[in-house]
C-alpha atoms as a PDB file:
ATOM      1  CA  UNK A   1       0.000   0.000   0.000  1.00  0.00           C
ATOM      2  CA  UNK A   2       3.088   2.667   0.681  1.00  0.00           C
ATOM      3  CA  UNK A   3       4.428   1.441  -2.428  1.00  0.00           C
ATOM      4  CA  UNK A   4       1.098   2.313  -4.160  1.00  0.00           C
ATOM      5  CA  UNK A   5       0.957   5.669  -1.817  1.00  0.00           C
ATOM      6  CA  UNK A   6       4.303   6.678  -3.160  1.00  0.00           C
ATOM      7  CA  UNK A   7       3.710   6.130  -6.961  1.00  0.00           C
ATOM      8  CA  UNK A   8       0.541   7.671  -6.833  1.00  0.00           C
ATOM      9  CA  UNK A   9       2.367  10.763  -4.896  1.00  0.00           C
ATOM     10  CA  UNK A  10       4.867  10.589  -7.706  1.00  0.00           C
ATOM     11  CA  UNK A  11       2.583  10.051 -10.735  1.00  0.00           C
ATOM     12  CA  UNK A  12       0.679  13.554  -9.377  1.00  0.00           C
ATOM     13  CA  UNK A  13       3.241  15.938  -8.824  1.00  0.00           C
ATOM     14  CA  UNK A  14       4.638  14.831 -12.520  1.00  0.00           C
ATOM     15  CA  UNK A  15       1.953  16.323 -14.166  1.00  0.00           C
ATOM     16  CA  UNK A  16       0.810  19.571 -11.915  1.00  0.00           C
ATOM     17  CA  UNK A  17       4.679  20.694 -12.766  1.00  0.00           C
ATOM     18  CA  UNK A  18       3.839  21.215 -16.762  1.00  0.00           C
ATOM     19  CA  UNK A  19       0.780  22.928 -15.441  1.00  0.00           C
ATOM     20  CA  UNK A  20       2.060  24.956 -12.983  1.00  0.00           C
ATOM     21  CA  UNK A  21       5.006  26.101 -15.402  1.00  0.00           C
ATOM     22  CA  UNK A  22       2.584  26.926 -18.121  1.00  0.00           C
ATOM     23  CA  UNK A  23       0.242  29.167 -15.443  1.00  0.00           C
ATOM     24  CA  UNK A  24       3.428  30.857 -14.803  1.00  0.00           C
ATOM     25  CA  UNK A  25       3.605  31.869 -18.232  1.00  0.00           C
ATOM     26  CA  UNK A  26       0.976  32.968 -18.866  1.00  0.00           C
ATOM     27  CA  UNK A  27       0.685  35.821 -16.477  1.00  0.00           C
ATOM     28  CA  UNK A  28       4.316  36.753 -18.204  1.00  0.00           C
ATOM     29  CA  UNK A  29       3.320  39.689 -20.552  1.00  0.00           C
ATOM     30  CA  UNK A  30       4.624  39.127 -24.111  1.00  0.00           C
ATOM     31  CA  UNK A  31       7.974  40.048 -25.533  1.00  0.00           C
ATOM     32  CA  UNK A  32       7.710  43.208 -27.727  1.00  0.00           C
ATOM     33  CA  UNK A  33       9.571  42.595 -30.933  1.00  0.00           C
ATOM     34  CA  UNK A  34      12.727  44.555 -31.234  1.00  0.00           C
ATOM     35  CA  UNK A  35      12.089  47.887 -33.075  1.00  0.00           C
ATOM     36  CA  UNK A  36      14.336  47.785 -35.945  1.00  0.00           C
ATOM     37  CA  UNK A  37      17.186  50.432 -36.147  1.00  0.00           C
ATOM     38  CA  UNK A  38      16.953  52.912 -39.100  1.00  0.00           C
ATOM     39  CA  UNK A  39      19.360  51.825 -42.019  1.00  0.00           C
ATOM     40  CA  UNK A  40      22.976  53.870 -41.519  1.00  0.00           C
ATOM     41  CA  UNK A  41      23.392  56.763 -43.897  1.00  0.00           C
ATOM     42  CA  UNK A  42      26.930  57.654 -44.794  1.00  0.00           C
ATOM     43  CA  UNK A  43      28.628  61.321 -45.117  1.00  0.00           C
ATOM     44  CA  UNK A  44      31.992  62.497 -46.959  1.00  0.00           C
ATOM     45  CA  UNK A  45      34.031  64.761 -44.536  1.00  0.00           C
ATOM     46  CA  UNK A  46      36.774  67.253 -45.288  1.00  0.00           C
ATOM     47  CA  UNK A  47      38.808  68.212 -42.367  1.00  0.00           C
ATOM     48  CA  UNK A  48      40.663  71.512 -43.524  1.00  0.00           C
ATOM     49  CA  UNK A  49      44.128  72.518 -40.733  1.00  0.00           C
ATOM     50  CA  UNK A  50      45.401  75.793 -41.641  1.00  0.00           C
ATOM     51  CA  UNK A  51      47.867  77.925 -39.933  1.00  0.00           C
ATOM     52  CA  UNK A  52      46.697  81.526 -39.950  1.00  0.00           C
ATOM     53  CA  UNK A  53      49.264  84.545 -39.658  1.00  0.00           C
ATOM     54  CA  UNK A  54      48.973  87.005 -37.130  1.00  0.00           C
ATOM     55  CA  UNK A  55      46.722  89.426 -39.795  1.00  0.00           C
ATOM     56  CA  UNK A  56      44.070  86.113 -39.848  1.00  0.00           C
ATOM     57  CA  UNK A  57      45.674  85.023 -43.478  1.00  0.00           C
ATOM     58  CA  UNK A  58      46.181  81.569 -44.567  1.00  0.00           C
ATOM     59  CA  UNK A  59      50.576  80.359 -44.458  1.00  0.00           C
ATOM     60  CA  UNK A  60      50.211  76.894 -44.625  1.00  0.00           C
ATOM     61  CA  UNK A  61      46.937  74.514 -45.473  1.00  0.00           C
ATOM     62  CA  UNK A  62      46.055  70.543 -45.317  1.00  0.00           C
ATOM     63  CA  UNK A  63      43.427  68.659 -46.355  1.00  0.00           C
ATOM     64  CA  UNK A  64      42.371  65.598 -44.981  1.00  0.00           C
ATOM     65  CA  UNK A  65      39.256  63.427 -46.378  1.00  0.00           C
ATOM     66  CA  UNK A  66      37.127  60.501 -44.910  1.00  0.00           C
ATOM     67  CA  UNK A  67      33.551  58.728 -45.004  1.00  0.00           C
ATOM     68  CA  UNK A  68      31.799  58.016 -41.798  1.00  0.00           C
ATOM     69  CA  UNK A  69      28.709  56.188 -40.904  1.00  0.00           C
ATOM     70  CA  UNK A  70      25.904  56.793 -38.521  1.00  0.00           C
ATOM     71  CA  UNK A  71      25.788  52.682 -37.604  1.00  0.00           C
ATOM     72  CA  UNK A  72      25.893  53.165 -33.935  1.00  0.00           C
ATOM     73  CA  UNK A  73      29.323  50.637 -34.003  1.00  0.00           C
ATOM     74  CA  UNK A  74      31.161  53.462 -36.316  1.00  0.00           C
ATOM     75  CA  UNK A  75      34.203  54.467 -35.623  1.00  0.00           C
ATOM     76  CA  UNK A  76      36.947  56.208 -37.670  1.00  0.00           C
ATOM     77  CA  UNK A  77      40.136  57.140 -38.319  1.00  0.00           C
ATOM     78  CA  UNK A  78      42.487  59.221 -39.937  1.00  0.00           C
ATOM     79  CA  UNK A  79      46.431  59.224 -39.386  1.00  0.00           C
ATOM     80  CA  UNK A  80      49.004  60.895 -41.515  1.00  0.00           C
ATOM     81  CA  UNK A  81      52.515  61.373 -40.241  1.00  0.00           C
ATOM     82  CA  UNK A  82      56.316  60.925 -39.912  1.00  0.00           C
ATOM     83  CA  UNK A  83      58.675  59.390 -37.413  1.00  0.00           C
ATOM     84  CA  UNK A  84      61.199  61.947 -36.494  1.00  0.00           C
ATOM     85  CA  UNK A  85      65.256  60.410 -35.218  1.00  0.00           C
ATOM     86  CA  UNK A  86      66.271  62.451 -31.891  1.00  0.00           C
ATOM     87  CA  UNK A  87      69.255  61.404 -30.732  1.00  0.00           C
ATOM     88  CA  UNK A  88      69.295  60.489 -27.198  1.00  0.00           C
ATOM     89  CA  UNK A  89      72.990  59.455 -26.726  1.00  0.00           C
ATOM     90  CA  UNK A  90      76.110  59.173 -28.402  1.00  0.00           C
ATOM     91  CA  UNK A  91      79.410  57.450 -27.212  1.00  0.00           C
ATOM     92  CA  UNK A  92      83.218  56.866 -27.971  1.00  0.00           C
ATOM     93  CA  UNK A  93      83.996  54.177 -30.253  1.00  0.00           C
ATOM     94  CA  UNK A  94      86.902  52.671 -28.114  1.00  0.00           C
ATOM     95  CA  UNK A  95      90.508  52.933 -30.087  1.00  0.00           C
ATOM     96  CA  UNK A  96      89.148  56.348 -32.253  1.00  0.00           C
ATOM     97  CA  UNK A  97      87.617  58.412 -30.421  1.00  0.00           C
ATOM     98  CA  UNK A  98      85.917  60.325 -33.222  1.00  0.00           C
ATOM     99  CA  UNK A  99      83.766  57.518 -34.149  1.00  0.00           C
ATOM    100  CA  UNK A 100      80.476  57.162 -32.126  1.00  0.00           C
ATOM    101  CA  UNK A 101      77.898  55.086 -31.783  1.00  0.00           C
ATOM    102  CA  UNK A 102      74.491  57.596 -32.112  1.00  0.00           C
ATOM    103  CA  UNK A 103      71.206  56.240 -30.109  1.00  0.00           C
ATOM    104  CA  UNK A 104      68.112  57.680 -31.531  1.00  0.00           C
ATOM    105  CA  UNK A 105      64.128  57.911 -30.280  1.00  0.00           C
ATOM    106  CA  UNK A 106      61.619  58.070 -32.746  1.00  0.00           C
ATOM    107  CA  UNK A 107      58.898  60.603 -32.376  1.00  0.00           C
ATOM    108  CA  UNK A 108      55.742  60.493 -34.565  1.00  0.00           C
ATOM    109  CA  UNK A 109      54.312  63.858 -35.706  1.00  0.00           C
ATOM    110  CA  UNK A 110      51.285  64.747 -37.886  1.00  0.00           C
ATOM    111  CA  UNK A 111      47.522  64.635 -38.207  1.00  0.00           C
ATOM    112  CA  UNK A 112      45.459  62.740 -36.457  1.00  0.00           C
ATOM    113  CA  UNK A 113      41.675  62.289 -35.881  1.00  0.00           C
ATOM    114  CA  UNK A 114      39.223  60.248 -34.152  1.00  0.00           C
ATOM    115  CA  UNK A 115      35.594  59.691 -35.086  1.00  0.00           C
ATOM    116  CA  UNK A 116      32.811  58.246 -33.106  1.00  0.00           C
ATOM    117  CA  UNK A 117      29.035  58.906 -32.366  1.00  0.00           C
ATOM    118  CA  UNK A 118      27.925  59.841 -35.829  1.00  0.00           C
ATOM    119  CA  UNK A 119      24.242  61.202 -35.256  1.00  0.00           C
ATOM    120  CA  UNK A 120      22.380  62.939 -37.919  1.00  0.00           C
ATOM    121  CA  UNK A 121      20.246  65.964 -36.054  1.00  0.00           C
ATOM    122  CA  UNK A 122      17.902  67.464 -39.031  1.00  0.00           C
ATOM    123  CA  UNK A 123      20.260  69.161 -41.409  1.00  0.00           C
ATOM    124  CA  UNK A 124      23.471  69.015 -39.160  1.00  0.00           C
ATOM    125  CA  UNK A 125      25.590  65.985 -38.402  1.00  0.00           C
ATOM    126  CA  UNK A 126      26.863  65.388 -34.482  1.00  0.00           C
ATOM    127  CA  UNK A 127      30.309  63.634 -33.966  1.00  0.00           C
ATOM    128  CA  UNK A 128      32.545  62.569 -31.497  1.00  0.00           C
ATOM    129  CA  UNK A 129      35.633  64.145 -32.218  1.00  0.00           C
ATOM    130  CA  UNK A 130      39.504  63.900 -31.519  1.00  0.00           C
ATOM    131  CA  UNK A 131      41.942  66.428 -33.090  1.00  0.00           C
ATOM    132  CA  UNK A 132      45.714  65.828 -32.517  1.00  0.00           C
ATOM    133  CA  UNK A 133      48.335  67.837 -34.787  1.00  0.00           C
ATOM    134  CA  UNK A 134      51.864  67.876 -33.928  1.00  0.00           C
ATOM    135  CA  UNK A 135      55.290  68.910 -36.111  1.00  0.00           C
ATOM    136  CA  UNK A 136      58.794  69.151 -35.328  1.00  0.00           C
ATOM    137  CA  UNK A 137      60.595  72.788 -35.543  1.00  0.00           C
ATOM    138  CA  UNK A 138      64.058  74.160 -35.267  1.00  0.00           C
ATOM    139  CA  UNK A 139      64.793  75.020 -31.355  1.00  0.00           C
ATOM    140  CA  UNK A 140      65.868  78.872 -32.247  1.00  0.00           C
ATOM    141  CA  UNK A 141      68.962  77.765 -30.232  1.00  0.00           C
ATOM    142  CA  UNK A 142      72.165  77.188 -32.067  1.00  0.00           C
ATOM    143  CA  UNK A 143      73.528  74.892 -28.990  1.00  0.00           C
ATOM    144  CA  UNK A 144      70.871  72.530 -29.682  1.00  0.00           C
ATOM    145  CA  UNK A 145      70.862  70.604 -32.159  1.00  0.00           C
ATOM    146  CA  UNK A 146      66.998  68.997 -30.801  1.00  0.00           C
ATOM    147  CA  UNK A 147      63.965  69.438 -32.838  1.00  0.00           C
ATOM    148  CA  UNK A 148      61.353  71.465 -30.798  1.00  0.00           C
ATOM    149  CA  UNK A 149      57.537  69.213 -30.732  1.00  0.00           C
ATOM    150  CA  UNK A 150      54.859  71.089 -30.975  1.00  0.00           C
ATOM    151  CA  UNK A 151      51.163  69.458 -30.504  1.00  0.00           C
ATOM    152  CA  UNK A 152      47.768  70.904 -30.445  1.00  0.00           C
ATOM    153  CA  UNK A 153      44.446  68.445 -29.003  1.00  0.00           C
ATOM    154  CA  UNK A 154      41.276  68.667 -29.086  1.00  0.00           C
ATOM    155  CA  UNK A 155      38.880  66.544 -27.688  1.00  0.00           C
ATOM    156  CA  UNK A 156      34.815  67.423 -27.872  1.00  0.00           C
ATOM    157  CA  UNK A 157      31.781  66.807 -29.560  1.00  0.00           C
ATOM    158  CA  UNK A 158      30.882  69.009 -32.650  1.00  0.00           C
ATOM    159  CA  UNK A 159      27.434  69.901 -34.339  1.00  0.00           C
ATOM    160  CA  UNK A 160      28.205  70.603 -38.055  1.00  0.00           C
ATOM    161  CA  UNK A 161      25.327  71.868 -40.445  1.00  0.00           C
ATOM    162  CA  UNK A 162      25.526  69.979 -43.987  1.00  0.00           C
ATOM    163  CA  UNK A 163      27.462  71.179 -46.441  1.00  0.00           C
ATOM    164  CA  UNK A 164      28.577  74.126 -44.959  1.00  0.00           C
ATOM    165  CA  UNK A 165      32.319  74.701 -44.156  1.00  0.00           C
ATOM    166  CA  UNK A 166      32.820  75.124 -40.060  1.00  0.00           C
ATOM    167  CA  UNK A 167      35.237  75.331 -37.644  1.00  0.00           C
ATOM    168  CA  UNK A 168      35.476  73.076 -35.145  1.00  0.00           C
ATOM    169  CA  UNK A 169      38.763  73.994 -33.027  1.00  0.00           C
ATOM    170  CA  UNK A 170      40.919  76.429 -33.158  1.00  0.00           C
ATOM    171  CA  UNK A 171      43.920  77.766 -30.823  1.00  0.00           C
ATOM    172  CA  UNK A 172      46.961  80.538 -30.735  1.00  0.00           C
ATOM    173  CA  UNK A 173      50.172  80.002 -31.693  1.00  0.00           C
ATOM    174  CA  UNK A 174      52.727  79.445 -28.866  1.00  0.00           C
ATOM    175  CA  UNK A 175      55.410  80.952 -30.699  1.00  0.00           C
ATOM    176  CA  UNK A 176      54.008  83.457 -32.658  1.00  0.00           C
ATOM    177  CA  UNK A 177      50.945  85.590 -32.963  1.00  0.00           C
ATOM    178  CA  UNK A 178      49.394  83.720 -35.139  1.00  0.00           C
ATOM    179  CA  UNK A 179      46.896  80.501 -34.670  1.00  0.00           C
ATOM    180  CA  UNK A 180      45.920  77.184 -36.165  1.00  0.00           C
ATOM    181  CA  UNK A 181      42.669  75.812 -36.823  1.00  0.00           C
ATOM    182  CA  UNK A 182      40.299  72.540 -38.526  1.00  0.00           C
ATOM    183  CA  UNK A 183      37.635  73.563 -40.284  1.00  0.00           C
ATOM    184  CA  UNK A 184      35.184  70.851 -41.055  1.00  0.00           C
ATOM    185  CA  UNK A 185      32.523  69.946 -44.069  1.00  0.00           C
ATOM    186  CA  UNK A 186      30.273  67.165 -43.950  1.00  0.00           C
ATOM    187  CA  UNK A 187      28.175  66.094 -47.609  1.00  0.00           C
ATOM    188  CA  UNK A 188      25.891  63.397 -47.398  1.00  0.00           C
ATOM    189  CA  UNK A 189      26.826  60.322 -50.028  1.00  0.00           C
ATOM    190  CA  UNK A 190      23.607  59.605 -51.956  1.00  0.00           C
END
């Protein structure tokens, strides 16, 4: 009779657990489909960096070109450069001592830009972006023979309006009166 007890038990609970598991689902709400996101749209950007004497005229002008997408993965680059030799040592070659051994570091100078966060707003494009433009010039100093580094950063989102050139950073020259800036046009690719 336990025996029979016990099986019966078993047999029971066996089939109230489908039941109770399919109550339980049922008072679950339903799963919304995922909305789908909106098909990227691409854009053709020209980064313009010009140095500017101190009377606001143009010296010296790049131009730097690259698509971007407004997939919410996107990210971008552009890098342009050199590697500039400074010596960091030199030393006697044993016997002669005019001979020498020279040690160099390499420092990389240039253009470089980071993209992310490509939004379209209406008729203006928001992006996430990263300026960094560096060159090597002549210390002013005879006595060293070093190259002098400058750099300029920049770091912030920008709102530009569709086809219309606009500048995004700009700072003053350290060493003169004059300044450097990146202007910016974005054209959408049909």
């Amino acid at each position: 009779m336990r025996r029979t007890l016990l099986a019966t038990t078993a047999l029971l609970a066996a089939l109230a657990v489908p039941a109770l598991t399919r109550a339980q689902d049922a008072d679950k709400p339903a799963e919304q489909p995922k909305a789908a996101e909106p098909a990227p749209h691409y854009y053709h950007l020209v980064f313009v960096v010009q140095e500017l004497d101190a009377a606001g005229k143009s010296v010296n002008s790049r131009t730097y070109t690259t698509s971007v997408s407004t997939d919410r993965h996107f990210t971008g680059q552009v890098r342009t450069g050199s590697r500039i030799p400074v010596a960091t040592g030199a030393y006697a070659n044993g016997k002669d001592e005019t001979l020498t051994n020279v040690q160099f570091q390499y420092v990389d100078v240039g253009v470089n830009f980071d993209l992310s966060h490509v939004v379209e707003m209406g008729r203006t494009l928001s992006i996430d972006l990263s300026a960094e433009i560096s060159s090597a010039a002549d210390s002013g100093d005879t006595r060293i023979h070093q190259p002098v580094i400058r750099q300029n950063r920049w770091h912030a989102p920008v709102i530009i309006p569709l086809g219309k050139p606009t500048v995004v950073f700009s700072s003053d020259s350290l060493d003169s009166k004059g300044n450097l800036q990146v202007t910016l046009t974005a054209t959408p690719l049909e």
